[in-house]
PDB file of N, CA and C in Angstrom:
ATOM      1  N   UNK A   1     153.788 329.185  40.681  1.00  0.00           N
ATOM      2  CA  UNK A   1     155.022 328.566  41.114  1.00  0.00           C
ATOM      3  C   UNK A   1     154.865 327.052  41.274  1.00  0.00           C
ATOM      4  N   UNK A   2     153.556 326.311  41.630  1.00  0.00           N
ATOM      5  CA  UNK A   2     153.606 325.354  41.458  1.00  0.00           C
ATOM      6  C   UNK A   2     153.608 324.590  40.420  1.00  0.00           C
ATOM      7  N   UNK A   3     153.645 325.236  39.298  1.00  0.00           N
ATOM      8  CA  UNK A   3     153.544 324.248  38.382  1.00  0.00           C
ATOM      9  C   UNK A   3     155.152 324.149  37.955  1.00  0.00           C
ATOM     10  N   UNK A   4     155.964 325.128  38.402  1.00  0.00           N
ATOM     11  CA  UNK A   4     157.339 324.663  37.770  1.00  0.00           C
ATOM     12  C   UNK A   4     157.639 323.558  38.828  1.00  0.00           C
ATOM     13  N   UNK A   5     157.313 323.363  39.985  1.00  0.00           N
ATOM     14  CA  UNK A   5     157.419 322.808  40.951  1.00  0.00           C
ATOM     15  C   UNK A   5     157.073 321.311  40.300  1.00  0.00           C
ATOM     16  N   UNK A   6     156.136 320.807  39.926  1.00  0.00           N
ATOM     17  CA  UNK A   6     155.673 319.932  39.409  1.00  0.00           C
ATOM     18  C   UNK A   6     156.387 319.591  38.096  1.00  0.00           C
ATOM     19  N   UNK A   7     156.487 320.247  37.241  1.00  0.00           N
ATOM     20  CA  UNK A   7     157.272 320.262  36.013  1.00  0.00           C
ATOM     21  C   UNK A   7     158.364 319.445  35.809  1.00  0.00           C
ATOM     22  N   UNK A   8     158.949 320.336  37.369  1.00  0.00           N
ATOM     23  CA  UNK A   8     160.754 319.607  37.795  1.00  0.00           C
ATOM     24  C   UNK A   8     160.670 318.170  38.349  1.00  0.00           C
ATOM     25  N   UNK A   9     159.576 318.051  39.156  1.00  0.00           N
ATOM     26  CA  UNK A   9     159.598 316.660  39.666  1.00  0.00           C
ATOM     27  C   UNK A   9     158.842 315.807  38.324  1.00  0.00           C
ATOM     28  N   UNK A  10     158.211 316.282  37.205  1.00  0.00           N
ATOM     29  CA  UNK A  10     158.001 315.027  36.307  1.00  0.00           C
ATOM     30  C   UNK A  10     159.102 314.580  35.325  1.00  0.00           C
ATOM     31  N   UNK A  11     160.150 315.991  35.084  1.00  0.00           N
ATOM     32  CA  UNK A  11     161.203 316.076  34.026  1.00  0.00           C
ATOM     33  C   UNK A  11     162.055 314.825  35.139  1.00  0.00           C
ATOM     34  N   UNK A  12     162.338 315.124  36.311  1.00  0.00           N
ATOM     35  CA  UNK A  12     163.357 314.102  37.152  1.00  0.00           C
ATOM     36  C   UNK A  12     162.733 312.815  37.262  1.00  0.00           C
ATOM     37  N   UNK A  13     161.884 312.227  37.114  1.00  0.00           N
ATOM     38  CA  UNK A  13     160.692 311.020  37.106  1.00  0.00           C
ATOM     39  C   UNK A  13     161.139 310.416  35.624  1.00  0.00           C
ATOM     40  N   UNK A  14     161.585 311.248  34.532  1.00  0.00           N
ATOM     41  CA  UNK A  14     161.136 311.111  33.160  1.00  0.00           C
ATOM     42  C   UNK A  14     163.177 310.991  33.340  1.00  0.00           C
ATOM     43  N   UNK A  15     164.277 311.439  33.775  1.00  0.00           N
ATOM     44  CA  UNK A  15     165.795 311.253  34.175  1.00  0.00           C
ATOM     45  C   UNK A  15     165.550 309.686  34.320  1.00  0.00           C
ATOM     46  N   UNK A  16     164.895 309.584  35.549  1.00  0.00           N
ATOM     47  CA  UNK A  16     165.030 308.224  36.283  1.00  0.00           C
ATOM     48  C   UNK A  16     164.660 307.239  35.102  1.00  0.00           C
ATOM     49  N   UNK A  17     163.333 307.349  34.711  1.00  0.00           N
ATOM     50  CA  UNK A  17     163.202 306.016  33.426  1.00  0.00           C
ATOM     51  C   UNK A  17     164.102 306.244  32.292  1.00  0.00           C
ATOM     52  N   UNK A  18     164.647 307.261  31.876  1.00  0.00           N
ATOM     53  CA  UNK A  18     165.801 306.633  31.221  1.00  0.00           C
ATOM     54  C   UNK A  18     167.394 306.345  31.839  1.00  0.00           C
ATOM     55  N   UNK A  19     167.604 306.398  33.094  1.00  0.00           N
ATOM     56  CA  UNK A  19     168.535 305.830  34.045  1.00  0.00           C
ATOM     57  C   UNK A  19     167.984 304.475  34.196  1.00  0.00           C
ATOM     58  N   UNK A  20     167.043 303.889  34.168  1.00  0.00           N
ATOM     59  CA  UNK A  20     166.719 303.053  34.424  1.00  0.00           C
ATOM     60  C   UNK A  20     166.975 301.993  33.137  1.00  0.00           C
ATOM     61  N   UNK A  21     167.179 302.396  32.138  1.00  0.00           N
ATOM     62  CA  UNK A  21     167.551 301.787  30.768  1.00  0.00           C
ATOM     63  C   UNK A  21     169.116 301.698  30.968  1.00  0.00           C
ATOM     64  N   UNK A  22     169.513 302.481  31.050  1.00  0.00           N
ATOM     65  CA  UNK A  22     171.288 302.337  31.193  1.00  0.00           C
ATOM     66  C   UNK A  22     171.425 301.145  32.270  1.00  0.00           C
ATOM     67  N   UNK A  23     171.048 301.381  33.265  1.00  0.00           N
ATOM     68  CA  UNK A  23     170.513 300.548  34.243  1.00  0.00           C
ATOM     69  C   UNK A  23     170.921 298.674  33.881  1.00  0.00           C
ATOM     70  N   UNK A  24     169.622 298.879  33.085  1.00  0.00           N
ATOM     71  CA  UNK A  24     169.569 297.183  32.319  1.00  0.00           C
ATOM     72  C   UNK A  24     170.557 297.167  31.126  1.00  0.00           C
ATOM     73  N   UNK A  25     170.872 298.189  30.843  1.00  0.00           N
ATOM     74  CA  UNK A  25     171.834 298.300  29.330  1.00  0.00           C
ATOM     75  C   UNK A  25     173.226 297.728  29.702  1.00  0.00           C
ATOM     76  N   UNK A  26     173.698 298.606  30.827  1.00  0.00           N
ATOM     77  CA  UNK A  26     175.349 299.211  31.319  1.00  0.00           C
ATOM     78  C   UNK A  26     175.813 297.850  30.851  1.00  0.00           C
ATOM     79  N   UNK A  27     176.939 298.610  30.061  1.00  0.00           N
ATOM     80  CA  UNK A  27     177.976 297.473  29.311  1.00  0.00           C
ATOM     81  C   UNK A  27     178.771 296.782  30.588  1.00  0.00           C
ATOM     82  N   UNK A  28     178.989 297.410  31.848  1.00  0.00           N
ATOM     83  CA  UNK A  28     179.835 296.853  32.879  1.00  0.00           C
ATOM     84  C   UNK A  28     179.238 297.400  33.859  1.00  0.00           C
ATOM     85  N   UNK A  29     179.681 296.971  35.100  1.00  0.00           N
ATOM     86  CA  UNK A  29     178.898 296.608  36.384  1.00  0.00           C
ATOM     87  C   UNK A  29     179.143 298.423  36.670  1.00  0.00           C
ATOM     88  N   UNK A  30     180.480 298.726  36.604  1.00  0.00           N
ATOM     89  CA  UNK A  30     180.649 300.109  36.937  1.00  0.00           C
ATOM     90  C   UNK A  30     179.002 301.235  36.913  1.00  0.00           C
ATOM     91  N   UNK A  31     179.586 301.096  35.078  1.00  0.00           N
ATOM     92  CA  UNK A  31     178.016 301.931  34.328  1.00  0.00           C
ATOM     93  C   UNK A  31     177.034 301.516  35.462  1.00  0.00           C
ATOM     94  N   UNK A  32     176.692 300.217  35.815  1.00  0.00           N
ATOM     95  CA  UNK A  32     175.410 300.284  36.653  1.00  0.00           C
ATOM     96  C   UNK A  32     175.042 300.980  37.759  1.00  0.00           C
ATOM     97  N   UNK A  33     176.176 300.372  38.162  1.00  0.00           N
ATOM     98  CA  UNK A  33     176.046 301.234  39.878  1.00  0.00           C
ATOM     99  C   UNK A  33     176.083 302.976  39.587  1.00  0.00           C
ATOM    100  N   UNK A  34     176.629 303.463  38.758  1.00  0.00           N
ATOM    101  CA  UNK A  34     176.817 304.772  38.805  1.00  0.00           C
ATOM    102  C   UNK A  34     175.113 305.144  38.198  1.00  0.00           C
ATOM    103  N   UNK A  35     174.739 304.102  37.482  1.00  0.00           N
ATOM    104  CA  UNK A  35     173.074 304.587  36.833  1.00  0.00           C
ATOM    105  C   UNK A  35     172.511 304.805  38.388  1.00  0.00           C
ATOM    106  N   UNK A  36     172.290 303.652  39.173  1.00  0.00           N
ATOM    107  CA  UNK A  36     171.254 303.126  40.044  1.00  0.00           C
ATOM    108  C   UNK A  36     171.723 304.746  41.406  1.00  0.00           C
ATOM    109  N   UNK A  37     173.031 305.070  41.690  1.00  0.00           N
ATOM    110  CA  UNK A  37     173.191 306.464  42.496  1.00  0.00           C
ATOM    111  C   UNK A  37     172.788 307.337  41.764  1.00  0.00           C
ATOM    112  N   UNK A  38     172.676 307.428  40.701  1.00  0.00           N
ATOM    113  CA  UNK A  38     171.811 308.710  39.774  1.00  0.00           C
ATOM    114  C   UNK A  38     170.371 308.780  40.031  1.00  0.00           C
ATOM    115  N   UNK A  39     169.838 307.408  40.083  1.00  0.00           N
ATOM    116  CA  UNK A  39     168.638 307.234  40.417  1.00  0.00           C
ATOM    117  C   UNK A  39     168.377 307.662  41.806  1.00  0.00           C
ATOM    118  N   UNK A  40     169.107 307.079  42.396  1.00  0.00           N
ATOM    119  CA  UNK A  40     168.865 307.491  43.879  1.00  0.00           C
ATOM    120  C   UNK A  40     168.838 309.192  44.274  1.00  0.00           C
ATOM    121  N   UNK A  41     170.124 309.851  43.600  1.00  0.00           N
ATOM    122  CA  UNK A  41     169.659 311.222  43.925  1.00  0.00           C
ATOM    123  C   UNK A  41     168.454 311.864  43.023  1.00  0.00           C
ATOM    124  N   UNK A  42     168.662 311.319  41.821  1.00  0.00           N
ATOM    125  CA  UNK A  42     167.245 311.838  40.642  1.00  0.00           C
ATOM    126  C   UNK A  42     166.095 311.571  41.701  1.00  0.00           C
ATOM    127  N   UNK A  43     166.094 310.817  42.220  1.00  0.00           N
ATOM    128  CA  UNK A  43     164.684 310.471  43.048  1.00  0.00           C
ATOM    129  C   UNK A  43     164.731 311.362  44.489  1.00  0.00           C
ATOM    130  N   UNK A  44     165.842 311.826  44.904  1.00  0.00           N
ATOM    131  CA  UNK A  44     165.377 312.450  46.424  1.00  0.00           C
ATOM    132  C   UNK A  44     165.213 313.702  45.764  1.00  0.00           C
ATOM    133  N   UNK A  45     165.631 314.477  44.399  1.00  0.00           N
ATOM    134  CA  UNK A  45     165.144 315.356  44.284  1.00  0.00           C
ATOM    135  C   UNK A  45     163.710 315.716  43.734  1.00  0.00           C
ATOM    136  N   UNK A  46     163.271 314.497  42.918  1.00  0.00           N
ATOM    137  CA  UNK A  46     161.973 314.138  42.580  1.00  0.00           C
ATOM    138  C   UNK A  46     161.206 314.585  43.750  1.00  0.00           C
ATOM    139  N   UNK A  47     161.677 314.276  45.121  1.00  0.00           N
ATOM    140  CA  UNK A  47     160.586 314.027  45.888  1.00  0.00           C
ATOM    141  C   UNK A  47     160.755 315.385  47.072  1.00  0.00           C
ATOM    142  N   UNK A  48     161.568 316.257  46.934  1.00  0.00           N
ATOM    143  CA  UNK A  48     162.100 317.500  47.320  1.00  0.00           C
ATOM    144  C   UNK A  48     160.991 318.461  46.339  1.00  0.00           C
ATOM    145  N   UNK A  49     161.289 318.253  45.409  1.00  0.00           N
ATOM    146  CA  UNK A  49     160.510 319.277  44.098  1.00  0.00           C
ATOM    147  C   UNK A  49     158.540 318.948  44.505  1.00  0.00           C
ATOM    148  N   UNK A  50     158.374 317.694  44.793  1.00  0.00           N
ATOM    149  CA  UNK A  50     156.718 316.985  44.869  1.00  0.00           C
ATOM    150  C   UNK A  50     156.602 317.538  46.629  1.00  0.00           C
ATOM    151  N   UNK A  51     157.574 317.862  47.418  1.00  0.00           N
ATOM    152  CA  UNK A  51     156.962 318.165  48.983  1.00  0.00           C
ATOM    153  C   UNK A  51     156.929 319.593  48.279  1.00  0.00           C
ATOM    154  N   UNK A  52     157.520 320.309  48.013  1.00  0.00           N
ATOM    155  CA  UNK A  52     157.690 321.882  47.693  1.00  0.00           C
ATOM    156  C   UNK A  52     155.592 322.153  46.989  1.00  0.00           C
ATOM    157  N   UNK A  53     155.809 321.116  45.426  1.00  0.00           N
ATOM    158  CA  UNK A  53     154.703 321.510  45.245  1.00  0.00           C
ATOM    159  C   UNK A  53     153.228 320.959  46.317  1.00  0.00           C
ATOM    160  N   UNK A  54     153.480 319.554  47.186  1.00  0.00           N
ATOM    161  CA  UNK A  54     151.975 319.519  48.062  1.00  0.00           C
ATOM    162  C   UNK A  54     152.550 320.654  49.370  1.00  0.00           C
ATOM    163  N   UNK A  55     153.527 321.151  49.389  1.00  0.00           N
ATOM    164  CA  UNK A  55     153.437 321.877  50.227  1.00  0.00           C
ATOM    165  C   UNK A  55     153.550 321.054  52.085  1.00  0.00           C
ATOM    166  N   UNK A  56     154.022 319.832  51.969  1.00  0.00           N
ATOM    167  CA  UNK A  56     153.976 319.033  53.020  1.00  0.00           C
ATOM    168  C   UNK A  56     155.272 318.770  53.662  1.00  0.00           C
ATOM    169  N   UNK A  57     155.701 319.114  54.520  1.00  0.00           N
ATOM    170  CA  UNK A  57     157.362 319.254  54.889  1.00  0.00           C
ATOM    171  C   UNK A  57     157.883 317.615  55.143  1.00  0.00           C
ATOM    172  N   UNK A  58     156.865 316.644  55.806  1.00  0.00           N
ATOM    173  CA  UNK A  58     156.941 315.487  55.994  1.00  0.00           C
ATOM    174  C   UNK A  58     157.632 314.633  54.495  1.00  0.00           C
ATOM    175  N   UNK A  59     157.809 315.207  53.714  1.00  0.00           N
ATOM    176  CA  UNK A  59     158.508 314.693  52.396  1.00  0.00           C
ATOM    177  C   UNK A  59     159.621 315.103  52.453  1.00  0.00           C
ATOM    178  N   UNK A  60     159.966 315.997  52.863  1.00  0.00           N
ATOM    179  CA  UNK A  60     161.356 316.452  53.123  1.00  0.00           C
ATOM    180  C   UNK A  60     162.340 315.469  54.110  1.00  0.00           C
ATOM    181  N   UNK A  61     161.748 314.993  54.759  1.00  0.00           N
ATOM    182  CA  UNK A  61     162.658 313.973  55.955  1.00  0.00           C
ATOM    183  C   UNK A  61     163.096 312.529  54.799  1.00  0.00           C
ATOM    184  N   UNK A  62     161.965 312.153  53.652  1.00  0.00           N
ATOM    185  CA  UNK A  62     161.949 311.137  53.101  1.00  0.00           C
ATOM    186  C   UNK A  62     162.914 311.361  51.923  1.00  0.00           C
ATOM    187  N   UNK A  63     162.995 312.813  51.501  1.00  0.00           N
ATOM    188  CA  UNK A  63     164.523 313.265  50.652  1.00  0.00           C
ATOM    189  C   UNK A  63     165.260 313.300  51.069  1.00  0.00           C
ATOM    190  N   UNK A  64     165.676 313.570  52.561  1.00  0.00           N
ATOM    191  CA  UNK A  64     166.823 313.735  52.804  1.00  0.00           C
ATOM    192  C   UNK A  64     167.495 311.932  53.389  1.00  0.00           C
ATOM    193  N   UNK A  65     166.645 310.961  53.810  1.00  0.00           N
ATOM    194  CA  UNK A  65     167.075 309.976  53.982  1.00  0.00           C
ATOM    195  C   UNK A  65     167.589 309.374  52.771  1.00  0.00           C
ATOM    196  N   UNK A  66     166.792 309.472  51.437  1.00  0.00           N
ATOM    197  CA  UNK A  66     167.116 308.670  50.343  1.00  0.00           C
ATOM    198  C   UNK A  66     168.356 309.667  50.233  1.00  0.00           C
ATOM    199  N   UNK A  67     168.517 310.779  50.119  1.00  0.00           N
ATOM    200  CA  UNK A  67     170.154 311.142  49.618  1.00  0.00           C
ATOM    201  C   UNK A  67     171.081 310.264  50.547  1.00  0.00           C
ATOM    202  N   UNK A  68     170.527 310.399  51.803  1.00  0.00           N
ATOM    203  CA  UNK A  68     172.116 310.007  52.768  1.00  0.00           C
ATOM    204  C   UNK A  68     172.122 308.751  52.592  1.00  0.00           C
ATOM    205  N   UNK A  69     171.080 307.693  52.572  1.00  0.00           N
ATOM    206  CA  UNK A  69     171.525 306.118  52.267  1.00  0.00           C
ATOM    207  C   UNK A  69     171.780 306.375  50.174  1.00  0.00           C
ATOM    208  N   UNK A  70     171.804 306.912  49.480  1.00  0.00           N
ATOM    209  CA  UNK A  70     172.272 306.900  48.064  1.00  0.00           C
ATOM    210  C   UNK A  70     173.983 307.375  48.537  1.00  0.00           C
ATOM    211  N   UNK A  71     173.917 308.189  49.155  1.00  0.00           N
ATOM    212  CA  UNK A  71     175.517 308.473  49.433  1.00  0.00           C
ATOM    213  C   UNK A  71     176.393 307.212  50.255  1.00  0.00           C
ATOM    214  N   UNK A  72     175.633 306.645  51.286  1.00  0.00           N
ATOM    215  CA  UNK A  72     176.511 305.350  51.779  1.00  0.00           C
ATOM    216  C   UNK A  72     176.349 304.150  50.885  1.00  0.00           C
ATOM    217  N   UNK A  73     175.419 304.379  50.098  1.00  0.00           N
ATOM    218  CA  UNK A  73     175.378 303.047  48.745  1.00  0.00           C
ATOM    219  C   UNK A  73     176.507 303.460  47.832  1.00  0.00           C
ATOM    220  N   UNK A  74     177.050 304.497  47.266  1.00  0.00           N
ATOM    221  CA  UNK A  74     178.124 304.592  46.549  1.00  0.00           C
ATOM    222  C   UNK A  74     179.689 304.739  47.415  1.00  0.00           C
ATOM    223  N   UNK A  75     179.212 304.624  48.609  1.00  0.00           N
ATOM    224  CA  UNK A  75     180.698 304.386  49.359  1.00  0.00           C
ATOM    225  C   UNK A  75     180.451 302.742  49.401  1.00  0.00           C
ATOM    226  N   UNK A  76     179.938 301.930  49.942  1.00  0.00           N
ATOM    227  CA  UNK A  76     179.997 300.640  49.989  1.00  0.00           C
ATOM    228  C   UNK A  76     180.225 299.845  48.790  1.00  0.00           C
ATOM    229  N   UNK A  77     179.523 300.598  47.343  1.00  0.00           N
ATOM    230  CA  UNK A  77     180.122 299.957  45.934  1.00  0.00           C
ATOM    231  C   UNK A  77     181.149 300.145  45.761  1.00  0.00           C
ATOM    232  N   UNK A  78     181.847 301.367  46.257  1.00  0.00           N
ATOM    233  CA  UNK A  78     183.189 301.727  45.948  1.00  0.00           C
ATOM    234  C   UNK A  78     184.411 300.844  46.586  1.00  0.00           C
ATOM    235  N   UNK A  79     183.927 300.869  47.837  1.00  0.00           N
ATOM    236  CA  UNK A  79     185.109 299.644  48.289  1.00  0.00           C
ATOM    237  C   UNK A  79     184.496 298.495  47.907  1.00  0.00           C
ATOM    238  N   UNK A  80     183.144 298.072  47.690  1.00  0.00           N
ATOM    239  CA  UNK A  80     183.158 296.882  47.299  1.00  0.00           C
ATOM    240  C   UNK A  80     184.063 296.005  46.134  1.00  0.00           C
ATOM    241  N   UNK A  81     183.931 297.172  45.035  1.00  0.00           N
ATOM    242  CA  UNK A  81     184.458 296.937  43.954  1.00  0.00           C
ATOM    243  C   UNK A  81     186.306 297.556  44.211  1.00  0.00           C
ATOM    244  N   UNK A  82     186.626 298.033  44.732  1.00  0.00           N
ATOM    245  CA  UNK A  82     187.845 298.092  45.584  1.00  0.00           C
ATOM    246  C   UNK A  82     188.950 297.362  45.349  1.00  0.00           C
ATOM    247  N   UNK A  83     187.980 296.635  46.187  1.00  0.00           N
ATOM    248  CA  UNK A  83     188.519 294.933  47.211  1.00  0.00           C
ATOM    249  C   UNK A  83     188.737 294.096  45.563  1.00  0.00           C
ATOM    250  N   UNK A  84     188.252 294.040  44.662  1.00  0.00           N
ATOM    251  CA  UNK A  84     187.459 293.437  43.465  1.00  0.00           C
ATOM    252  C   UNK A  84     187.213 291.658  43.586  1.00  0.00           C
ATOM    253  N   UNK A  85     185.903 292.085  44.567  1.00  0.00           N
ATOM    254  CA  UNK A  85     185.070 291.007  44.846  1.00  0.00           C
ATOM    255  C   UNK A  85     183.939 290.549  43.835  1.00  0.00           C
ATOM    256  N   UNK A  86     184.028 292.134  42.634  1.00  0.00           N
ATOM    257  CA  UNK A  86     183.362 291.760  41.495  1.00  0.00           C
ATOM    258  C   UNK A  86     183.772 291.150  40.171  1.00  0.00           C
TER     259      UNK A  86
END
């Protein structure tokens, strides 16, 4: 079981670097921000899938923070861009 465990967190590692191209690519600011919250959840699950396989629950507190600040980062772009201060 650990190795699907591992598997999932390198396939989501391997999401993120090509989010990370759209990233620098995105034809408009939109595309970006929506890459960089992809990243953000691609990564708390990265790191959900890597506590599962070391088996260390203390990774779990560090997934669940990156989801909840990735979730108030796409409310603050949202009205940011809102307002259109961009």
């Amino acid at each position: 079981m650990k190795d699907v465990f591992i598997s999932v967190c390198i396939a989501q590692l391997v999401i993120v670097g090509l989010l990370l191209i759209r990233l620098a690519r995105g034809p408009s600011i939109t595309d970006r921000i929506v890459a960089l919250n992809t990243i953000s959840a691609e990564s708390a699950l990265a790191v959900l899938f890597f506590s599962a396989y070391a088996g260390r629950t203390v990774y779990l507190d560090a997934a669940l923070w990156l989801a909840s600040f990735s979730y108030l980062g796409a409310i603050f772009w949202a009205r940011y861009l809102e307002r259109g201060l961009l």
